[in-house]
C-alpha atoms as a PDB file:
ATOM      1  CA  UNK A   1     -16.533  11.383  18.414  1.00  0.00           C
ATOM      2  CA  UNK A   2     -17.929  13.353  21.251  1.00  0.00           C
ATOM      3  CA  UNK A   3     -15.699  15.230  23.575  1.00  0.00           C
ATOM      4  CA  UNK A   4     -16.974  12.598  26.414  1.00  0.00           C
ATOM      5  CA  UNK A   5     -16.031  10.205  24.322  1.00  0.00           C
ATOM      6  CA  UNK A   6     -12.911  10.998  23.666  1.00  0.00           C
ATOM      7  CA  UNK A   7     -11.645  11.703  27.068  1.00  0.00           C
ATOM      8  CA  UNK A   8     -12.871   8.292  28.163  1.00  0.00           C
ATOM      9  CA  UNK A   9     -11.490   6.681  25.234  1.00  0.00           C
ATOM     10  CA  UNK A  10      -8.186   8.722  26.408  1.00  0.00           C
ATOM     11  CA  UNK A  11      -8.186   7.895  29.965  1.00  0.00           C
ATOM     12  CA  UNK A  12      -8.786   3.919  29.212  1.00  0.00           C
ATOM     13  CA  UNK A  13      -5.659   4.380  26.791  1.00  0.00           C
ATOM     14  CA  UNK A  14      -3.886   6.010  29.520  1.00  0.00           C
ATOM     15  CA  UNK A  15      -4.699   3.091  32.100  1.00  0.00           C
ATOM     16  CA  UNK A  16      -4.102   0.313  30.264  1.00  0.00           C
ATOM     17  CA  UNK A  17      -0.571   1.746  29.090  1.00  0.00           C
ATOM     18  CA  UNK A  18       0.365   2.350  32.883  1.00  0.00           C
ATOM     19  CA  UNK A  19      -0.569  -0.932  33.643  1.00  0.00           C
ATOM     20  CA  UNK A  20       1.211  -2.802  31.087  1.00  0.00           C
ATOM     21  CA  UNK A  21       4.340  -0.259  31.279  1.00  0.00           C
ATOM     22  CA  UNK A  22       4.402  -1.077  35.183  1.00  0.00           C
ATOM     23  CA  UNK A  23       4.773  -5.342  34.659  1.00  0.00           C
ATOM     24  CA  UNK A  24       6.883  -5.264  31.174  1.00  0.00           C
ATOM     25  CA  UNK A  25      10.079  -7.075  33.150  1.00  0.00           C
ATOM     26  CA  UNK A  26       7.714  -9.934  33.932  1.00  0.00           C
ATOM     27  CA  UNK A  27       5.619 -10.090  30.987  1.00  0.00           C
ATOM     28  CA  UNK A  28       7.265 -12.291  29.070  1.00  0.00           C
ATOM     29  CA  UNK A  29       8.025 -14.777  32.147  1.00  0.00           C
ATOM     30  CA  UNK A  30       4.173 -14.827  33.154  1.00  0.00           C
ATOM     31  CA  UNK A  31       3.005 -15.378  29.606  1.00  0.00           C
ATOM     32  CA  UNK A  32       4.631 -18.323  29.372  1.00  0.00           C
ATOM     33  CA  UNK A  33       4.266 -20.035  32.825  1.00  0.00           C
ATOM     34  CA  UNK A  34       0.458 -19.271  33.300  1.00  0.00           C
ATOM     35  CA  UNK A  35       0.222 -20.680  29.862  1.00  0.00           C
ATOM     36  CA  UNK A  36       2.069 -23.278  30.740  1.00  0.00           C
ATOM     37  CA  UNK A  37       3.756 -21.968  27.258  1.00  0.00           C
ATOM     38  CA  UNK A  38       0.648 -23.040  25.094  1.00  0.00           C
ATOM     39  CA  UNK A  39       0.530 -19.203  24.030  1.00  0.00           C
ATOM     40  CA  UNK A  40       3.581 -19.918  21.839  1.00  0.00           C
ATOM     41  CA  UNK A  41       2.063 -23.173  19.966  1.00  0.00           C
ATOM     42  CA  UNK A  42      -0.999 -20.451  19.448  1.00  0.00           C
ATOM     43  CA  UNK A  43       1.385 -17.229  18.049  1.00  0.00           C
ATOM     44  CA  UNK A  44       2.797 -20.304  15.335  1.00  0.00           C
ATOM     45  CA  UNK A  45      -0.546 -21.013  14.249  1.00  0.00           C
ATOM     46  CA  UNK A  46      -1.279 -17.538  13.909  1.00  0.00           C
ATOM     47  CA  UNK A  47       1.725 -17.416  11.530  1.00  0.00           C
ATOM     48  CA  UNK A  48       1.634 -20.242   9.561  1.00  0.00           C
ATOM     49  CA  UNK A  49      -1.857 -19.027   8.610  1.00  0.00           C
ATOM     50  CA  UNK A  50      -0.653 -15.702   7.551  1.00  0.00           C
ATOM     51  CA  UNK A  51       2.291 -17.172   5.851  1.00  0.00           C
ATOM     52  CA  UNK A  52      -0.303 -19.283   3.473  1.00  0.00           C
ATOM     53  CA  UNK A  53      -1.453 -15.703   2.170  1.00  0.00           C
ATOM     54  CA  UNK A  54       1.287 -13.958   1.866  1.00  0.00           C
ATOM     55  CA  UNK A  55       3.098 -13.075  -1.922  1.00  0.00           C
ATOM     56  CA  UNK A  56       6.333 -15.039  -2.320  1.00  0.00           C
ATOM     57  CA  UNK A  57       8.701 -12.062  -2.121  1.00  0.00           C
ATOM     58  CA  UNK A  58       8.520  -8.385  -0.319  1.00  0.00           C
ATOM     59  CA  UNK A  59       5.593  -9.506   1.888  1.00  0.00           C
ATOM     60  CA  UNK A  60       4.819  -6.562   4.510  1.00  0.00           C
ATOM     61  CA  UNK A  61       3.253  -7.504   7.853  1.00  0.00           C
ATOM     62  CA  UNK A  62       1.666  -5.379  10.483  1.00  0.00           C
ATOM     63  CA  UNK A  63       1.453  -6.712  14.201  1.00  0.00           C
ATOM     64  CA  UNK A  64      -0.809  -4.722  15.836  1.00  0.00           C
ATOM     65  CA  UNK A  65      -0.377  -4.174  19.812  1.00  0.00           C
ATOM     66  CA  UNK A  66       2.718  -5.854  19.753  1.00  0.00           C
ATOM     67  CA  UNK A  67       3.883  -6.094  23.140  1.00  0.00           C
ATOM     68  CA  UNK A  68       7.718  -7.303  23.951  1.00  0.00           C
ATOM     69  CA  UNK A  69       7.312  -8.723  20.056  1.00  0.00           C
ATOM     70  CA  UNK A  70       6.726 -12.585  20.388  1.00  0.00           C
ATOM     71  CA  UNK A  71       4.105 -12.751  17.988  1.00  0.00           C
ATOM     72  CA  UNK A  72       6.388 -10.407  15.761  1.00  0.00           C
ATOM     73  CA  UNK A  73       9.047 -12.323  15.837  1.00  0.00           C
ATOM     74  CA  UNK A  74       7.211 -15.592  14.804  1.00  0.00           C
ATOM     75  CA  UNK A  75       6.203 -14.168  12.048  1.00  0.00           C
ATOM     76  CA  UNK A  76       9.370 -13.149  10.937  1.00  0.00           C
ATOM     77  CA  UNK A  77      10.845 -16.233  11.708  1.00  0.00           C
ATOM     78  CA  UNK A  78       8.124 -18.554  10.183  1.00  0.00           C
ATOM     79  CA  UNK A  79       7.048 -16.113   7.113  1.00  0.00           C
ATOM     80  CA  UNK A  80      10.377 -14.159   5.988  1.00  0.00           C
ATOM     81  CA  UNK A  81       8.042 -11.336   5.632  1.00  0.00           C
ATOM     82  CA  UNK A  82       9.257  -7.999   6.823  1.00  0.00           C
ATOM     83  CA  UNK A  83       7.724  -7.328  10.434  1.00  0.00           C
ATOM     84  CA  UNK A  84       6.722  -3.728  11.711  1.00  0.00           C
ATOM     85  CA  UNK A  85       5.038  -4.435  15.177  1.00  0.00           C
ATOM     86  CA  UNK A  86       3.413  -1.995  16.501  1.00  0.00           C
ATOM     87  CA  UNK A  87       2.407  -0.639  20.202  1.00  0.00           C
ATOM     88  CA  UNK A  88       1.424   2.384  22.527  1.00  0.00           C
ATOM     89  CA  UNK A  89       3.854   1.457  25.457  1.00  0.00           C
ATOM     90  CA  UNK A  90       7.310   2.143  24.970  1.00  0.00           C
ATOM     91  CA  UNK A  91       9.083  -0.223  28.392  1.00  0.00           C
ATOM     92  CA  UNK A  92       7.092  -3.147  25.990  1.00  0.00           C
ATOM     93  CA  UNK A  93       8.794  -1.872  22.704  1.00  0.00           C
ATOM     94  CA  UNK A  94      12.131  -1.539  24.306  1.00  0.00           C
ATOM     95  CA  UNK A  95      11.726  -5.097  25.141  1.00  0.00           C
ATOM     96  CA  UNK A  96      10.487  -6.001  22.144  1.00  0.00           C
ATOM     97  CA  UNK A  97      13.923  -4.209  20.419  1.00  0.00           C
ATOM     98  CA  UNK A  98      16.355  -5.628  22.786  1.00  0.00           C
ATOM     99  CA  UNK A  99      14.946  -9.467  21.535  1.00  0.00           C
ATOM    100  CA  UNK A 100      15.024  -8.629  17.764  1.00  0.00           C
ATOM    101  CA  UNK A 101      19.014  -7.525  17.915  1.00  0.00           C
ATOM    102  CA  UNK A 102      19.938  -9.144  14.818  1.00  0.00           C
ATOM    103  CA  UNK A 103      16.968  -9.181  12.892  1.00  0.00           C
ATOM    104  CA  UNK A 104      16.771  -7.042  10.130  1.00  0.00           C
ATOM    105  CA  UNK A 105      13.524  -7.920   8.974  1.00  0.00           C
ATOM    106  CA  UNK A 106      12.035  -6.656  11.984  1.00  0.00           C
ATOM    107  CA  UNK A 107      11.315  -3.230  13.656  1.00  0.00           C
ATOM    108  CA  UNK A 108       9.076  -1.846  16.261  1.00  0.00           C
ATOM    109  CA  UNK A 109       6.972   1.468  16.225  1.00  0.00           C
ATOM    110  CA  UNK A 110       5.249   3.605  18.938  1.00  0.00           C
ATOM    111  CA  UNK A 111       1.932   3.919  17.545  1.00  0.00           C
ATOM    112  CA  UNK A 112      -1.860   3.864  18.828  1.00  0.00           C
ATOM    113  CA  UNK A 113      -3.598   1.304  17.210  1.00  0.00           C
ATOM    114  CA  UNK A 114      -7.065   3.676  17.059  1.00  0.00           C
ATOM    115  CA  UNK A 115      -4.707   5.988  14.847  1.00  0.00           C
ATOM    116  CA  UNK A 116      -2.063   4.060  13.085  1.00  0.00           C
ATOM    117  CA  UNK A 117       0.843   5.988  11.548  1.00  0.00           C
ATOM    118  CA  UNK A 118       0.779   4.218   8.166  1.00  0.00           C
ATOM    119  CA  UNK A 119      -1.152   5.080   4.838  1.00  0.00           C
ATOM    120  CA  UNK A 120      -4.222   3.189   3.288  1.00  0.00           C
ATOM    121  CA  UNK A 121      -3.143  -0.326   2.071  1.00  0.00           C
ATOM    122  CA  UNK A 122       0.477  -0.671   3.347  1.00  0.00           C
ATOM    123  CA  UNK A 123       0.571  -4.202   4.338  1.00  0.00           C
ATOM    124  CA  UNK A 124      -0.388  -7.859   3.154  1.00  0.00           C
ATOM    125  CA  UNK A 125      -1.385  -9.226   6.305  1.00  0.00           C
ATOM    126  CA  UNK A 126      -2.225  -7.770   9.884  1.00  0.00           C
ATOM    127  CA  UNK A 127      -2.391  -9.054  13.098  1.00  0.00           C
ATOM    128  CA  UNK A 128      -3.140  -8.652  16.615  1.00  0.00           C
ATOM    129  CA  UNK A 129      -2.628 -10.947  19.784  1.00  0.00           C
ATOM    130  CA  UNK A 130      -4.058 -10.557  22.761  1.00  0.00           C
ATOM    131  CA  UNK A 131      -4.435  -6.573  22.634  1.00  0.00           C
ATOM    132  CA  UNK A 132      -8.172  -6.283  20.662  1.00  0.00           C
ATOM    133  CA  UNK A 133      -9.938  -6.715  23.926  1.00  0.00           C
ATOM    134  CA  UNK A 134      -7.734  -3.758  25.088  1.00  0.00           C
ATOM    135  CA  UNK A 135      -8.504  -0.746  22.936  1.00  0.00           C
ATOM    136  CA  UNK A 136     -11.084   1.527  23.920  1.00  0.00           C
ATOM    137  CA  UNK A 137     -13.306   0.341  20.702  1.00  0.00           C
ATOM    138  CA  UNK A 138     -12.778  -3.005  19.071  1.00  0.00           C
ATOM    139  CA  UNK A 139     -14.637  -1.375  16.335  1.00  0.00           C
ATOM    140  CA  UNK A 140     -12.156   1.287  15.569  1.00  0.00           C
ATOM    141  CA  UNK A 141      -9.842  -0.761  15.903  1.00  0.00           C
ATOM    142  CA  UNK A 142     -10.747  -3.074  13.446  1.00  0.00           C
ATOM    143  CA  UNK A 143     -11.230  -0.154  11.402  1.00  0.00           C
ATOM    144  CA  UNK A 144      -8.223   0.665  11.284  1.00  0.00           C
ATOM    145  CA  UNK A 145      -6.497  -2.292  10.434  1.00  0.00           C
ATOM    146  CA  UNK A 146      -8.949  -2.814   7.416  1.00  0.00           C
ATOM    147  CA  UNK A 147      -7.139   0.603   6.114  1.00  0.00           C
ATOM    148  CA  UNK A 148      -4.135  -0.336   6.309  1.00  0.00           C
ATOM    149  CA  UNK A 149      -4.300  -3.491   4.584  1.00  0.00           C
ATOM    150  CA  UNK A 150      -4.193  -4.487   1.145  1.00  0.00           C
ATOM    151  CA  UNK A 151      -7.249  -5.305  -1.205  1.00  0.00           C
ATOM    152  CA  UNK A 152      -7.245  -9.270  -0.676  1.00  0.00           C
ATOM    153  CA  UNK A 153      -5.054  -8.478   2.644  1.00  0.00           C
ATOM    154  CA  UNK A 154      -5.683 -10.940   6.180  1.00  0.00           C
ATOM    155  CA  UNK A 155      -6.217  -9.666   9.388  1.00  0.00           C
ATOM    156  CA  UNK A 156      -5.667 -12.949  12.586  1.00  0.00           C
ATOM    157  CA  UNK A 157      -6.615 -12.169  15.361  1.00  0.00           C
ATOM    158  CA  UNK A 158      -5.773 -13.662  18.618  1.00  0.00           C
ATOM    159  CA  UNK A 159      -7.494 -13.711  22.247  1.00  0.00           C
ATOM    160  CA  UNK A 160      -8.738 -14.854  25.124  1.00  0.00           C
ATOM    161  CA  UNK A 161     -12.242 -16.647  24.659  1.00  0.00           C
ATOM    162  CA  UNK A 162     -14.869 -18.565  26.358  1.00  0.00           C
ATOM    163  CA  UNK A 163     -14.379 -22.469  26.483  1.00  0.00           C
ATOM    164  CA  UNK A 164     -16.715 -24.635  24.711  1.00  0.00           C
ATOM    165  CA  UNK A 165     -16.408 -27.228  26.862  1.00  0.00           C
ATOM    166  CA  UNK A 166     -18.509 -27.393  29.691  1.00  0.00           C
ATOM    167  CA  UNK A 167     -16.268 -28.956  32.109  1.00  0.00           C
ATOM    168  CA  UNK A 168     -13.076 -27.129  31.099  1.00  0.00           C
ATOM    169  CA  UNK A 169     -14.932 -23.657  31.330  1.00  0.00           C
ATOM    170  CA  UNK A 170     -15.618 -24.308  35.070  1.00  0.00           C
ATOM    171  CA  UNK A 171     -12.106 -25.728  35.714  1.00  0.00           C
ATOM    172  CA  UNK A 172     -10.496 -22.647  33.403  1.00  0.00           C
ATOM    173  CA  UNK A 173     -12.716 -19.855  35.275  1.00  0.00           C
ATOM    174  CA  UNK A 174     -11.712 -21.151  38.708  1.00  0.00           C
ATOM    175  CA  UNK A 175      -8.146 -21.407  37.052  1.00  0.00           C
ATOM    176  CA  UNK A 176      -8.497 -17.613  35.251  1.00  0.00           C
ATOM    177  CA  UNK A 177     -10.251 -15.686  38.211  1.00  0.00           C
ATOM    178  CA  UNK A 178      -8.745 -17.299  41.121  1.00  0.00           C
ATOM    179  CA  UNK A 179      -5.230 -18.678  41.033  1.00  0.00           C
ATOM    180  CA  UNK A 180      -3.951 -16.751  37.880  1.00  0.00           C
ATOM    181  CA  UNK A 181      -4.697 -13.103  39.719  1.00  0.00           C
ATOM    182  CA  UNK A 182      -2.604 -14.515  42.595  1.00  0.00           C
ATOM    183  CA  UNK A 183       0.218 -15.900  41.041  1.00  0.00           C
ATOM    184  CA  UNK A 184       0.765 -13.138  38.365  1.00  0.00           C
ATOM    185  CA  UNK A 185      -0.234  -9.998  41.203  1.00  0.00           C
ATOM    186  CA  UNK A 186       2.822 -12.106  43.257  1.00  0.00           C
ATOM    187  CA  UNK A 187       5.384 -12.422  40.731  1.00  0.00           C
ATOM    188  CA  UNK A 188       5.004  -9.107  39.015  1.00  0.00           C
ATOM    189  CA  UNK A 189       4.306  -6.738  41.850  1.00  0.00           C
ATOM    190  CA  UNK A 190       0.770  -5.861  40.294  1.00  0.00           C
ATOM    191  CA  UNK A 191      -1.978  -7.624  41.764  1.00  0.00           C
ATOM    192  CA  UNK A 192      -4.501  -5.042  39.674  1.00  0.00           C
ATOM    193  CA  UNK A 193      -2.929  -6.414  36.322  1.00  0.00           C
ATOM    194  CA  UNK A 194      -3.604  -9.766  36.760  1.00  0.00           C
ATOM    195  CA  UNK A 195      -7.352  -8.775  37.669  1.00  0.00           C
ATOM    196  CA  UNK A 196      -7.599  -6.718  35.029  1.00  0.00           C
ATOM    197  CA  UNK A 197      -6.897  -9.687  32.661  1.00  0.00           C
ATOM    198  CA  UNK A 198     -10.031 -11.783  33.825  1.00  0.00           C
ATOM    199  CA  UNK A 199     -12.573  -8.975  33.801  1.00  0.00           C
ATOM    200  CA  UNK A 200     -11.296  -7.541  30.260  1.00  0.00           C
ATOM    201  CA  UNK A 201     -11.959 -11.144  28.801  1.00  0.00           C
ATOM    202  CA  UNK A 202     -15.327 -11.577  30.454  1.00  0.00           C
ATOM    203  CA  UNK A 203     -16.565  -8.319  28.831  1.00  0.00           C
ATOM    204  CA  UNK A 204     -15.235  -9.032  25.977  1.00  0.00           C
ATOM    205  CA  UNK A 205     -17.043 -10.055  22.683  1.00  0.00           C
ATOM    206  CA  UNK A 206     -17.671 -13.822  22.373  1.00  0.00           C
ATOM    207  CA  UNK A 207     -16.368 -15.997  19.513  1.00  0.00           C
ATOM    208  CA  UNK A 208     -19.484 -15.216  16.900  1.00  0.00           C
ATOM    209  CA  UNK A 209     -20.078 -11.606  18.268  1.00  0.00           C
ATOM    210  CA  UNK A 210     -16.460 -10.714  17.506  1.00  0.00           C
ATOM    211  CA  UNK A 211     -16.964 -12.370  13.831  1.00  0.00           C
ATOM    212  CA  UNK A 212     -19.855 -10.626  13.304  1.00  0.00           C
ATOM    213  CA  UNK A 213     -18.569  -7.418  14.309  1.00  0.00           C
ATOM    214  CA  UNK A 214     -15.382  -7.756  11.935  1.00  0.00           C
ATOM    215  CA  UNK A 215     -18.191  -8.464   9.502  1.00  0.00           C
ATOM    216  CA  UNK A 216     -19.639  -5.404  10.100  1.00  0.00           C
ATOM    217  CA  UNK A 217     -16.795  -3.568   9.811  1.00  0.00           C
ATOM    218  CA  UNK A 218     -15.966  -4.595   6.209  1.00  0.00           C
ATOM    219  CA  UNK A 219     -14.056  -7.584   6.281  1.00  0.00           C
ATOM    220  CA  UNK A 220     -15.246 -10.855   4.247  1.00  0.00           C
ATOM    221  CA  UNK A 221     -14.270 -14.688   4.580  1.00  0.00           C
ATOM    222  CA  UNK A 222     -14.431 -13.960   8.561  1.00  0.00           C
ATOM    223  CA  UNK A 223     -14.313 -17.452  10.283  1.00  0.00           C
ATOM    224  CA  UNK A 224     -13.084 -18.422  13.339  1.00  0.00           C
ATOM    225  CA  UNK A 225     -11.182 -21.395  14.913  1.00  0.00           C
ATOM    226  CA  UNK A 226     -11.428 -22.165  18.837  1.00  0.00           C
ATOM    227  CA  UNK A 227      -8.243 -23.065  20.375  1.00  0.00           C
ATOM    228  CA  UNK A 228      -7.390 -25.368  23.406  1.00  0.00           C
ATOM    229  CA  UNK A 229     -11.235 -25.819  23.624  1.00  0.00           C
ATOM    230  CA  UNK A 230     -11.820 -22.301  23.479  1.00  0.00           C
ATOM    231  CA  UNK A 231      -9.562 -20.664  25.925  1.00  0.00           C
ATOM    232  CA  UNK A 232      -8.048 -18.199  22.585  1.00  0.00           C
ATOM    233  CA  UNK A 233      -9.557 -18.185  19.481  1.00  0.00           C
ATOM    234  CA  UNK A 234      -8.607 -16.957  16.272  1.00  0.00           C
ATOM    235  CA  UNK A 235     -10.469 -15.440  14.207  1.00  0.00           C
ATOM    236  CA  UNK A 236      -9.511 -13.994  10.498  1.00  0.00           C
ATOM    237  CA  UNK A 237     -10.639 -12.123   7.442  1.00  0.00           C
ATOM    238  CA  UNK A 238     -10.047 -10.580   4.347  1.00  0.00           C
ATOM    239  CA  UNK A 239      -9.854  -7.014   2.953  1.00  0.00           C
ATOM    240  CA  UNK A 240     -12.425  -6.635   0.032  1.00  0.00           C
END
């Protein structure tokens, strides 16, 4: 990696962590009521699709990008695997801790997914929600969570996607670009945060482009499943 490179890949890291560090009291709270909580019916699927893989005893699970640890702790609850969820902004992780009291089969990390702390083929499954579209390279990303995984491992993925159906994707942009960066800029006190979340999905890889790329990558038995008519999809493959 170039030294250009690299200090844009370090200054995009260094954004997005502000960013997210500066609305972690309300990101929980916005989640759910922009979602009108339909991001929680999507973090079970996610799990009960890793659970399907996992071995029946000592199953490891990495949750990549993990935020305040809602996806993390559906795992847990839904899989009995042990959790490690991972993520590059601490106010999020201390969150994330504070909600897990209790739960001994989860713990959180400080860690950048572009250079996770763990060695080659530590975990059965992997995952990431709503944080590929964030890193300063999907590819390396992805990368890196085929190294950490198992031969025969799963990586889910989770985001933000273009609807499929015509008339929701007009309703759902007016929705996404328009009355979400209002709402959310009012209620957390960042107005650039909740803009940030419409452009970052727009340039974002669409639904085949981001299989193919995880194809490219190395994984195999990519496929993809769109979700509320395409606003999330998740996608999911398998270490060789």
């Amino acid at each position: 990696m170039s030294d250009d490179v690299s200090a844009a890949a370090n200054d995009h890291a260094r954004r997005v962590r502000e960013m997210f560090a500066g609305i972690a009291t309300r990101y929980d709270l916005l989640n759910h009521l922009l979602s009108a909580n339909v991001d929680k019916s999507w973090r079970r699927r996610v799990a009960r699709d890793v659970g399907e893989v996992l071995p029946a005893a000592g199953a490891q699970v990495l949750d990549v990008a993990c935020g305040t640890g809602d996806l993390s702790l559906t795992l847990f609850e839904l899989t009995g695997a042990e959790v490690v969820g991972s993520d590059f902004c601490r106010p999020m992780l201390d969150l994330a801790s504070k909600k897990s009291v209790g739960k001994v089969g989860v713990r959180f990390v400080e860690a950048d997914a572009l250079q996770l702390p763990f060695v080659q083929g530590s975990f059965d499954a992997v995952t990431i929600a709503f944080g590929l579209r964030n890193l300063a390279s999907a590819e390396h990303g992805l990368s890196e969570m085929l190294r950490v995984l198992r031969p025969g491992g799963r990586l889910a993925v989770l985001e933000f996607s273009q609807p499929v159906v015509p008339g929701l994707r007009s309703l759902f942009n007016l929705y996404f670009t328009k009355l979400l960066p209002w709402v959310g800029g009012i209620i957390s006190g960042s107005p650039g945060a909740y803009k940030y979340l419409p452009n970052s999905v727009s340039r974002f890889l669409r639904q085949e482009e981001l299989a193919d790329l995880m194809r490219q990558v190395g994984f195999v038995e990519v496929r993809y499943k769109n979700l509320t008519g395409g606003i999330a999809a998740f996608h999911s493959g398998q270490k060789p």
